[in-house]
N, C-alpha and C. Protein backbone atom coordinates (compact mmCIF):
# COMPACT_ATOMS: atom_id res chain seq x y z
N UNK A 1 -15.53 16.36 -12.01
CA UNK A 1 -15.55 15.36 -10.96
C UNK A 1 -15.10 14.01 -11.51
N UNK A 2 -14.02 13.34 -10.59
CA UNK A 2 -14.16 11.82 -10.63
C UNK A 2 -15.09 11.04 -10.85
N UNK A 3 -14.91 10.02 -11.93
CA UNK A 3 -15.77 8.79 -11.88
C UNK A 3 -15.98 8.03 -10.56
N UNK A 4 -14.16 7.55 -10.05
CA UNK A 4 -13.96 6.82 -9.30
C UNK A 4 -13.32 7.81 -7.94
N UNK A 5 -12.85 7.18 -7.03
CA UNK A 5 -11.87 7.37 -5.83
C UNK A 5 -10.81 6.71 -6.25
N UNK A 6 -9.31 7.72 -5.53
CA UNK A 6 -8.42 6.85 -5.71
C UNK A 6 -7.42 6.69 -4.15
N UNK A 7 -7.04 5.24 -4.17
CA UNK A 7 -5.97 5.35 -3.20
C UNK A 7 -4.38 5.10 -3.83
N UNK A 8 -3.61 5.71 -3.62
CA UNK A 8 -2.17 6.08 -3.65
C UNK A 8 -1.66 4.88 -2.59
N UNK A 9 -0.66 4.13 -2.12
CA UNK A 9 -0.41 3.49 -1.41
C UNK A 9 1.32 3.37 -1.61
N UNK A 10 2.27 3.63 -1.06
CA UNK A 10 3.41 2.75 -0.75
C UNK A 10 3.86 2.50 0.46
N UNK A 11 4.69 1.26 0.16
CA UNK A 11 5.73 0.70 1.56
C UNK A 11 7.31 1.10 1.23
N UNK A 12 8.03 2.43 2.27
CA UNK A 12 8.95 1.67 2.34
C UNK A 12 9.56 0.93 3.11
N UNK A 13 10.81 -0.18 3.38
CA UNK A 13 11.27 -1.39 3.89
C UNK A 13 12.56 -1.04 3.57
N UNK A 14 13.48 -0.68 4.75
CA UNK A 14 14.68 -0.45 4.73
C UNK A 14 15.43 -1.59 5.17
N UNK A 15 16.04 -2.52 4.82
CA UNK A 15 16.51 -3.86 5.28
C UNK A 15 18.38 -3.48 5.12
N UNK A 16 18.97 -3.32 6.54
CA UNK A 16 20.26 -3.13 6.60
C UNK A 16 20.85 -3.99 5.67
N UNK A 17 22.31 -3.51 5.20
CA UNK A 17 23.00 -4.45 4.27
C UNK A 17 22.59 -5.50 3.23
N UNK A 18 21.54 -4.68 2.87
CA UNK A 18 20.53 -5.48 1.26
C UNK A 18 21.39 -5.49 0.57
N UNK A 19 22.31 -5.20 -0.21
CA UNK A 19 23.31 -5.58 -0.94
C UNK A 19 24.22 -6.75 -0.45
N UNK A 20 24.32 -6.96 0.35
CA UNK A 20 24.98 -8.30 1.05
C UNK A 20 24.22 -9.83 0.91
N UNK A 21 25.49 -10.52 0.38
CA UNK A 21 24.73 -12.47 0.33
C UNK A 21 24.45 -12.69 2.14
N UNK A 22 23.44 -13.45 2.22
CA UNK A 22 23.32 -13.34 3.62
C UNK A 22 22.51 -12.86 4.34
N UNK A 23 22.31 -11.56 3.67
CA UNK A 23 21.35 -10.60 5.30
C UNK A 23 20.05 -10.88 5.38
N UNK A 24 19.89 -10.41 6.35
CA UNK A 24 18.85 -10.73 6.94
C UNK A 24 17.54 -10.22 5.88
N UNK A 25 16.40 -10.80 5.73
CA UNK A 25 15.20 -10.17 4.94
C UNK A 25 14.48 -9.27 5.86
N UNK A 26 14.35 -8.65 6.89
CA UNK A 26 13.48 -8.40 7.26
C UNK A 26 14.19 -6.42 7.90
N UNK A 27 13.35 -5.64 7.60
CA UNK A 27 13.84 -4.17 7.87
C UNK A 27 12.73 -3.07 8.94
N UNK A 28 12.94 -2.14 9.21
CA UNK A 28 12.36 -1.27 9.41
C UNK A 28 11.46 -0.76 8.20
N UNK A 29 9.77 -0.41 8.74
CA UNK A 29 9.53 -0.01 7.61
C UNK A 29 8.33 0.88 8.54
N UNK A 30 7.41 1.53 7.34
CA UNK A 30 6.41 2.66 6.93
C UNK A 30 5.43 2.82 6.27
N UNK A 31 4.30 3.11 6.35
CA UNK A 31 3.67 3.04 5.22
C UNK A 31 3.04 4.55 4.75
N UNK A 32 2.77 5.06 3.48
CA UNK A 32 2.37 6.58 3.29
C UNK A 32 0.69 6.20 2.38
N UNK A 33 0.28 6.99 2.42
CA UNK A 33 -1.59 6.40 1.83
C UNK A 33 -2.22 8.20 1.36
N UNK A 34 -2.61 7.91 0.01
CA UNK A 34 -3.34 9.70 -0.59
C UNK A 34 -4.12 8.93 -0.77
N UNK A 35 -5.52 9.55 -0.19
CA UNK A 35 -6.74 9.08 -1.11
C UNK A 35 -7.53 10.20 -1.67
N UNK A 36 -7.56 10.06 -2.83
CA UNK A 36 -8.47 11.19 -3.22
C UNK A 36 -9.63 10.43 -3.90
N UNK A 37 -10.71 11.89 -3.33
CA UNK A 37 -12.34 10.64 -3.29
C UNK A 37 -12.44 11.61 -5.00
N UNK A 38 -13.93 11.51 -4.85
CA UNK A 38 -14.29 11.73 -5.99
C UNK A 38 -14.73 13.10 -6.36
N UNK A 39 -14.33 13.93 -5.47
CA UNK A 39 -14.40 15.55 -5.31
C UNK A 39 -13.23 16.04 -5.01
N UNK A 40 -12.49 15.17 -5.64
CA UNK A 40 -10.82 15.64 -5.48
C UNK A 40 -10.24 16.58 -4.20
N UNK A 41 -10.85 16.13 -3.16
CA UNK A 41 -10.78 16.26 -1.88
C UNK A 41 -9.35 14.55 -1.61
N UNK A 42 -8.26 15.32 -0.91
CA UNK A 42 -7.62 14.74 -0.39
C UNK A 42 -6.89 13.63 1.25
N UNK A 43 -7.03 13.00 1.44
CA UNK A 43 -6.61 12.72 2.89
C UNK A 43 -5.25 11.91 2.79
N UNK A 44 -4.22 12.31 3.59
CA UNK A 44 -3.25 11.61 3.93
C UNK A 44 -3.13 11.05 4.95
N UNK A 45 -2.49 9.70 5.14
CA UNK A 45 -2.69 9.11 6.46
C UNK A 45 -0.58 8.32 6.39
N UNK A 46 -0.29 8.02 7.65
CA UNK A 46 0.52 7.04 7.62
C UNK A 46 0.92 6.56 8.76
N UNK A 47 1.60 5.17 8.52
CA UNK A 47 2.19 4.32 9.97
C UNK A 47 3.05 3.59 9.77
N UNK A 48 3.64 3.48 11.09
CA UNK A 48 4.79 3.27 11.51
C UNK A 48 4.54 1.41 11.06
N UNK A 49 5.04 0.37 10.56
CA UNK A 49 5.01 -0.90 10.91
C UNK A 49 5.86 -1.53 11.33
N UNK A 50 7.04 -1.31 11.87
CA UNK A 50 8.03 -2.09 12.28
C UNK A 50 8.95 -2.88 11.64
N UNK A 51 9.08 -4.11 11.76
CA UNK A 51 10.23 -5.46 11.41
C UNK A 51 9.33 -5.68 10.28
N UNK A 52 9.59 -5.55 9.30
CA UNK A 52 8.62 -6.89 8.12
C UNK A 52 9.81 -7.12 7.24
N UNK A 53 9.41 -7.76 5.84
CA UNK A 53 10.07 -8.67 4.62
C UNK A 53 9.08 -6.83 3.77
N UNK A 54 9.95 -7.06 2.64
CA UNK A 54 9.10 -6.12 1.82
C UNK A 54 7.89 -6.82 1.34
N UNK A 55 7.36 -7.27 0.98
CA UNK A 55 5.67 -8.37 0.42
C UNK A 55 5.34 -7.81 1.81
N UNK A 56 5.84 -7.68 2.94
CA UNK A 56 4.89 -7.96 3.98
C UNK A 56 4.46 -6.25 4.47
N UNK A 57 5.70 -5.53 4.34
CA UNK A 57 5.13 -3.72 4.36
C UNK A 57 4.01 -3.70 3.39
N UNK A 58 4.24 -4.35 1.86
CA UNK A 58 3.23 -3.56 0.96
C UNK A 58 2.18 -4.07 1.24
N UNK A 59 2.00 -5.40 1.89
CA UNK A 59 0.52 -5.38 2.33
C UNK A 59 0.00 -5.10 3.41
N UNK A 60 1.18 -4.91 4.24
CA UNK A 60 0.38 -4.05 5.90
C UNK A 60 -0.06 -2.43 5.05
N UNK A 61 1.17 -1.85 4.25
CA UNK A 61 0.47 -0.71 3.76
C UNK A 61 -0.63 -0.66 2.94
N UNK A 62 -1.48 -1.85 2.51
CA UNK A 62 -2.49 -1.88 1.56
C UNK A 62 -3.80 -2.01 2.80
N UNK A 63 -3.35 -2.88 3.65
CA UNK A 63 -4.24 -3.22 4.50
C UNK A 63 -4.83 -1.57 5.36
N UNK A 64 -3.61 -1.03 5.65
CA UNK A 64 -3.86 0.33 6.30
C UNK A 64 -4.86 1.18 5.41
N UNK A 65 -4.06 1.29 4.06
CA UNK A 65 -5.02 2.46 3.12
C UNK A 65 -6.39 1.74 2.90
N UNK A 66 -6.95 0.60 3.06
CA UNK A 66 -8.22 0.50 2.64
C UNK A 66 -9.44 0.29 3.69
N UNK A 67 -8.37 -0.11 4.96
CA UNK A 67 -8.81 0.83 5.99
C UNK A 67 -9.62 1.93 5.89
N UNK A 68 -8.34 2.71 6.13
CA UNK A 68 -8.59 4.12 6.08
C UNK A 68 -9.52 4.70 5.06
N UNK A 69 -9.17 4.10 4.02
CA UNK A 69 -9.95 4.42 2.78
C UNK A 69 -11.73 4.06 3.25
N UNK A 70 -11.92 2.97 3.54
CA UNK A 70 -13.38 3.03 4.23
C UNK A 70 -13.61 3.71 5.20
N UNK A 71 -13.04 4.14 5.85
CA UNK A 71 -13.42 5.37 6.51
C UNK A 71 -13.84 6.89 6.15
N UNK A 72 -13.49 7.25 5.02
CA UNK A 72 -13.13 8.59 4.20
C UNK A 72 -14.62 8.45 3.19
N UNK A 73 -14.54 7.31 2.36
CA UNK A 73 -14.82 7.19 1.55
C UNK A 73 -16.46 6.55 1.60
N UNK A 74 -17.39 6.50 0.05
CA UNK A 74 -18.67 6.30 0.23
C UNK A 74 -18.30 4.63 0.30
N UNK A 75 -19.19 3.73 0.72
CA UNK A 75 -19.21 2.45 0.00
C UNK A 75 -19.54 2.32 -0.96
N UNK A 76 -20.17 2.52 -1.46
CA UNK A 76 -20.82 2.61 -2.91
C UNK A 76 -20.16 3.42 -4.03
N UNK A 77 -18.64 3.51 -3.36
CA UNK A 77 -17.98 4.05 -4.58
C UNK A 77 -17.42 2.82 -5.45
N UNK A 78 -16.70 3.23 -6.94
CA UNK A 78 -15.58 2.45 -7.36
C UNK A 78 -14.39 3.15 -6.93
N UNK A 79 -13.37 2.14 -7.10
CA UNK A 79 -12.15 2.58 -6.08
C UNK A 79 -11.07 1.81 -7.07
N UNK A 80 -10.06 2.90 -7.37
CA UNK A 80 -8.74 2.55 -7.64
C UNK A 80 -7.67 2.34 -6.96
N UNK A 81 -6.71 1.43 -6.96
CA UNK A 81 -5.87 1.38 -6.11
C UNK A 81 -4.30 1.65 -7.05
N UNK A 82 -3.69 2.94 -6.97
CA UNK A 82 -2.49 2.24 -7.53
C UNK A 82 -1.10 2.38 -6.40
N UNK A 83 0.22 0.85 -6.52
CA UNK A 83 0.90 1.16 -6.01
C UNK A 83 2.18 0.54 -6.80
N UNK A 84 3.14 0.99 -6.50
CA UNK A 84 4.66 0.44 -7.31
C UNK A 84 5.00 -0.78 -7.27
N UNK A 85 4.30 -1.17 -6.23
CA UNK A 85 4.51 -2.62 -5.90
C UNK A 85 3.71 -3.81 -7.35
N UNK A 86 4.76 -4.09 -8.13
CA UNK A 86 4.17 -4.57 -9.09
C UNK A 86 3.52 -5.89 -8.62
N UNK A 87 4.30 -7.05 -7.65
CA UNK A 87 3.91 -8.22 -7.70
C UNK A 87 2.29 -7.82 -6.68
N UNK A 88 2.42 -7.33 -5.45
CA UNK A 88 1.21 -6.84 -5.34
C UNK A 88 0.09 -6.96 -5.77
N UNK A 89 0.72 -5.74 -6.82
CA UNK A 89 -0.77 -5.55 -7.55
C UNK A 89 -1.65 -6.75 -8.54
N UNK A 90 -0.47 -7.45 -8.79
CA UNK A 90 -0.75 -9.01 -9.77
C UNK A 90 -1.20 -9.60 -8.96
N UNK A 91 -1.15 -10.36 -7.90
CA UNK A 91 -1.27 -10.73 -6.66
C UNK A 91 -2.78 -10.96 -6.29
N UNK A 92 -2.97 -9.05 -6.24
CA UNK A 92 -4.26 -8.75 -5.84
C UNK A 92 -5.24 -8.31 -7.10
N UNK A 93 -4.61 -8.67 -8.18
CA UNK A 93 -5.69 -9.07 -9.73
C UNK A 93 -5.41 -10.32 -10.28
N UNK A 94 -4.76 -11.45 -9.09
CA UNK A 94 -5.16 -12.70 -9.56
C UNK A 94 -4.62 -13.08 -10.65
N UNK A 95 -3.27 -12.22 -11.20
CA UNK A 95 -2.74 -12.23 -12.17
C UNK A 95 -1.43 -13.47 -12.16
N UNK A 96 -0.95 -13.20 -10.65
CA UNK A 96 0.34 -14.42 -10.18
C UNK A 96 -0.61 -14.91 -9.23
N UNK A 97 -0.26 -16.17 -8.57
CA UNK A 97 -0.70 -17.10 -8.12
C UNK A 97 -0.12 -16.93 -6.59
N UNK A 98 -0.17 -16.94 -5.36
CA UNK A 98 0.41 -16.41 -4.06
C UNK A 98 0.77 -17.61 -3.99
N UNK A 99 2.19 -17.70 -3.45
CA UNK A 99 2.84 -19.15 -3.13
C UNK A 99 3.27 -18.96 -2.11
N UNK A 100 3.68 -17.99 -1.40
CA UNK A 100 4.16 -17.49 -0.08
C UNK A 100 3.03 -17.34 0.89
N UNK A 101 3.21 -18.55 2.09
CA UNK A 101 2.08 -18.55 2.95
C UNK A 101 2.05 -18.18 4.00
N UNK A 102 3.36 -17.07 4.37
CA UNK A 102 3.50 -15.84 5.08
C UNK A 102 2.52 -14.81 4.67
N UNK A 103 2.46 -14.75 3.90
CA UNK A 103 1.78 -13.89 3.30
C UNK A 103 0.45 -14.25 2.71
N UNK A 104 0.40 -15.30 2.84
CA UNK A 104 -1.61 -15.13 2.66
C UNK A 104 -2.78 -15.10 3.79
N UNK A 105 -2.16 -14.61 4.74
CA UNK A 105 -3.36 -13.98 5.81
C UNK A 105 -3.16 -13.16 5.51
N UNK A 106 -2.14 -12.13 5.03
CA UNK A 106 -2.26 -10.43 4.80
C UNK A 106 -2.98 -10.44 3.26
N UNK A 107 -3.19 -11.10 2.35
CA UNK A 107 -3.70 -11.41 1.10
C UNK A 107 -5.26 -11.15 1.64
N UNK A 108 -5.03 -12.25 2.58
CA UNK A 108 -7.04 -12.60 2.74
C UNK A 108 -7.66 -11.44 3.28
N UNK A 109 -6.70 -10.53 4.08
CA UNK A 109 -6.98 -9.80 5.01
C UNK A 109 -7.36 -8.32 3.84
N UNK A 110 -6.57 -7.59 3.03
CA UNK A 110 -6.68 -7.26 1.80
C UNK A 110 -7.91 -7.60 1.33
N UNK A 111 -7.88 -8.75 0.43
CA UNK A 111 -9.51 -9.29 -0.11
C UNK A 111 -10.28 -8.75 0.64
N UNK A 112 -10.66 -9.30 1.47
CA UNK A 112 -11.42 -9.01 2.65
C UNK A 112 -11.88 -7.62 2.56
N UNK A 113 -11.32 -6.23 2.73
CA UNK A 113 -10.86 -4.71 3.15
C UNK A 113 -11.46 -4.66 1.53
N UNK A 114 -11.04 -4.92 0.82
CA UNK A 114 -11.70 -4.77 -0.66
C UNK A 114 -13.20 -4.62 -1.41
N UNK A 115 -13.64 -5.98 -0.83
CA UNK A 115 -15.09 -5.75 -0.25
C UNK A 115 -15.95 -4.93 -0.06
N UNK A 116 -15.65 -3.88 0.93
CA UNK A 116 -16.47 -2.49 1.33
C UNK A 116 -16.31 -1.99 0.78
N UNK A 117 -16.54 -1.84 -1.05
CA UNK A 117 -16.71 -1.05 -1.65
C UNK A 117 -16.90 -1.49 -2.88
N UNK A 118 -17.92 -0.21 -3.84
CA UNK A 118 -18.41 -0.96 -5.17
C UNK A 118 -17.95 -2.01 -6.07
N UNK A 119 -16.87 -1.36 -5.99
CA UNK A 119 -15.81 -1.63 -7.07
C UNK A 119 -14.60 -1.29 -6.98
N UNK A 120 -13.57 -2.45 -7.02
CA UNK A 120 -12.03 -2.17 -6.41
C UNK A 120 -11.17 -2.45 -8.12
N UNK A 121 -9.95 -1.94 -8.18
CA UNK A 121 -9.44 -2.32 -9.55
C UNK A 121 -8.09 -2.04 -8.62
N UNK A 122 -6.79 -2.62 -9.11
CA UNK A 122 -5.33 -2.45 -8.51
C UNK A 122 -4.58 -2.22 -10.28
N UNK A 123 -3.60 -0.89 -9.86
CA UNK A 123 -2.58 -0.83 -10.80
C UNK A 123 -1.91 -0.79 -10.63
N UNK A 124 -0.42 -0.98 -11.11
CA UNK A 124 0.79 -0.51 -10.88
C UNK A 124 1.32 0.68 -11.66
N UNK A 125 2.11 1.59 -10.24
CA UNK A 125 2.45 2.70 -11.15
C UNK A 125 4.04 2.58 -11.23
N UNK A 126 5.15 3.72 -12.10
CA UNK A 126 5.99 3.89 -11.89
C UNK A 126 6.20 5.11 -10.43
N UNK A 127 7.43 4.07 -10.09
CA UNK A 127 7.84 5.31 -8.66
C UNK A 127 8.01 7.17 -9.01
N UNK A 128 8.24 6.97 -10.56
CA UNK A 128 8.30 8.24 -11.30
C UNK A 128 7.52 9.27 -11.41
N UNK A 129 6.25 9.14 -11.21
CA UNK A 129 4.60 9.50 -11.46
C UNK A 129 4.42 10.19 -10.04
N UNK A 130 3.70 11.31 -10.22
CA UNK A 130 3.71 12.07 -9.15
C UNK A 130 2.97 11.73 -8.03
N UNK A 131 2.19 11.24 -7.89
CA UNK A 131 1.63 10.58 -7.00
C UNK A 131 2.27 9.47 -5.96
N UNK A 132 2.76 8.59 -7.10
CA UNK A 132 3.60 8.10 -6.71
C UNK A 132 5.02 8.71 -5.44
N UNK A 133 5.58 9.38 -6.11
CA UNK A 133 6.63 10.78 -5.29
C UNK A 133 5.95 11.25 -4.01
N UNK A 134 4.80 11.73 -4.66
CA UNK A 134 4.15 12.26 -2.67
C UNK A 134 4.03 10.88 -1.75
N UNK A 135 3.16 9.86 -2.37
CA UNK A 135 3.09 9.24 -1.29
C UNK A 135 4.07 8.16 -0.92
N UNK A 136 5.06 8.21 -1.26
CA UNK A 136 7.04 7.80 -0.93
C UNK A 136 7.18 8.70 -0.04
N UNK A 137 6.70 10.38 -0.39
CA UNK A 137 7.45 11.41 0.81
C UNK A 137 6.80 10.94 1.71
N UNK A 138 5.79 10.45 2.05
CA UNK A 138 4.69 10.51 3.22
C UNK A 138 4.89 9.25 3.81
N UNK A 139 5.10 8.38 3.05
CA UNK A 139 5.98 7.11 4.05
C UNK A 139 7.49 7.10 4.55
N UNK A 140 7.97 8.03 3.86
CA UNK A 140 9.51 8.16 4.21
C UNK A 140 9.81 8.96 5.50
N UNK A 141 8.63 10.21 5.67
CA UNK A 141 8.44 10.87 6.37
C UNK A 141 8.08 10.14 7.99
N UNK A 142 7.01 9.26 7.57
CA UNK A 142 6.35 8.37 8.53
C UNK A 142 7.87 7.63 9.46
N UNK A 143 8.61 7.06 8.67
CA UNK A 143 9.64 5.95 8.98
C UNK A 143 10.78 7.09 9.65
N UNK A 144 10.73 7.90 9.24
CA UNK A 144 12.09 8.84 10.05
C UNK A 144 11.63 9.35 11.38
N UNK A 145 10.54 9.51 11.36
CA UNK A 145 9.91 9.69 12.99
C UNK A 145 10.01 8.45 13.81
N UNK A 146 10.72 7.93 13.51
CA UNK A 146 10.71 6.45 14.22
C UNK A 146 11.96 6.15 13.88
N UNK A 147 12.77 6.47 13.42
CA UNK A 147 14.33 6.31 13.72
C UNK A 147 15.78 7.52 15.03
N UNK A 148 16.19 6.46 15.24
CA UNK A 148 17.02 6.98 16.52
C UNK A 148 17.62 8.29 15.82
């Protein structure tokens, strides 16, 4: 058995003509969420989010999984979070400093969701790492059900 619970989390954010000077920041996006508790019992969840900036998927998708994650999960657990999203995860260990004030109601909102539970820790993984891979399929999956 697990010490801890873990949540899996990515965003993806498809922003037309990202290679282009110019375009627009803001894309279609998704979010995919594994949580596995501490009996290595699994739940997948995901959603659709619409128009965002990428900072702004990975924290609607953080906001969703810890959600969800309190729902699944004991309060009184410790809880890992890992996601690819490196600045994120610095972000949300106080490691960089948030200067973007688009983005600090979804910060507070996060903090906040963090809370309901023993103990929260954030890592970053590589997109390489299997976990990683499923829960990309499960947001990628999410976002194609929602394209024409």
């Amino acid at each position: 058995m697990a010490d801890s619970s873990r949540i899996y989390v990515d965003a993806c954010c498809r922003i037309p003509n990202a290679h282009l000077k110019d375009r627009t920041g803001f894309g279609k996006s998704a979010c995919g969420v594994l949580i596995v508790d501490d009996k290595n019992m699994e739940y997948e969840f995901s959603k659709y989010l619409g128009d965002k900036t990428v900072p702004e998927a990975e924290f609607e998708g953080l906001i969703f999984a810890l959600d969800k994650a309190s729902e699944v999960l004991k309060r009184t657990q410790a809880v890992e979070v890992w996601m690819d999203s490196e600045l994120v995860v610095k972000w949300m260990n106080k490691e960089y400093k948030l200067h973007r004030q688009h983005i600090k109601p979804l910060y507070d909102q996060a903090t906040s969701l963090s809370q309901r539970f023993a103990s929260i820790k954030y890592y970053h993984h590589s997109r390489e790492t299997e976990f990683a891979k499923r829960v990309d399929k499960i947001a990628d999956n999410e976002y194609k059900k929602h394209q024409k």
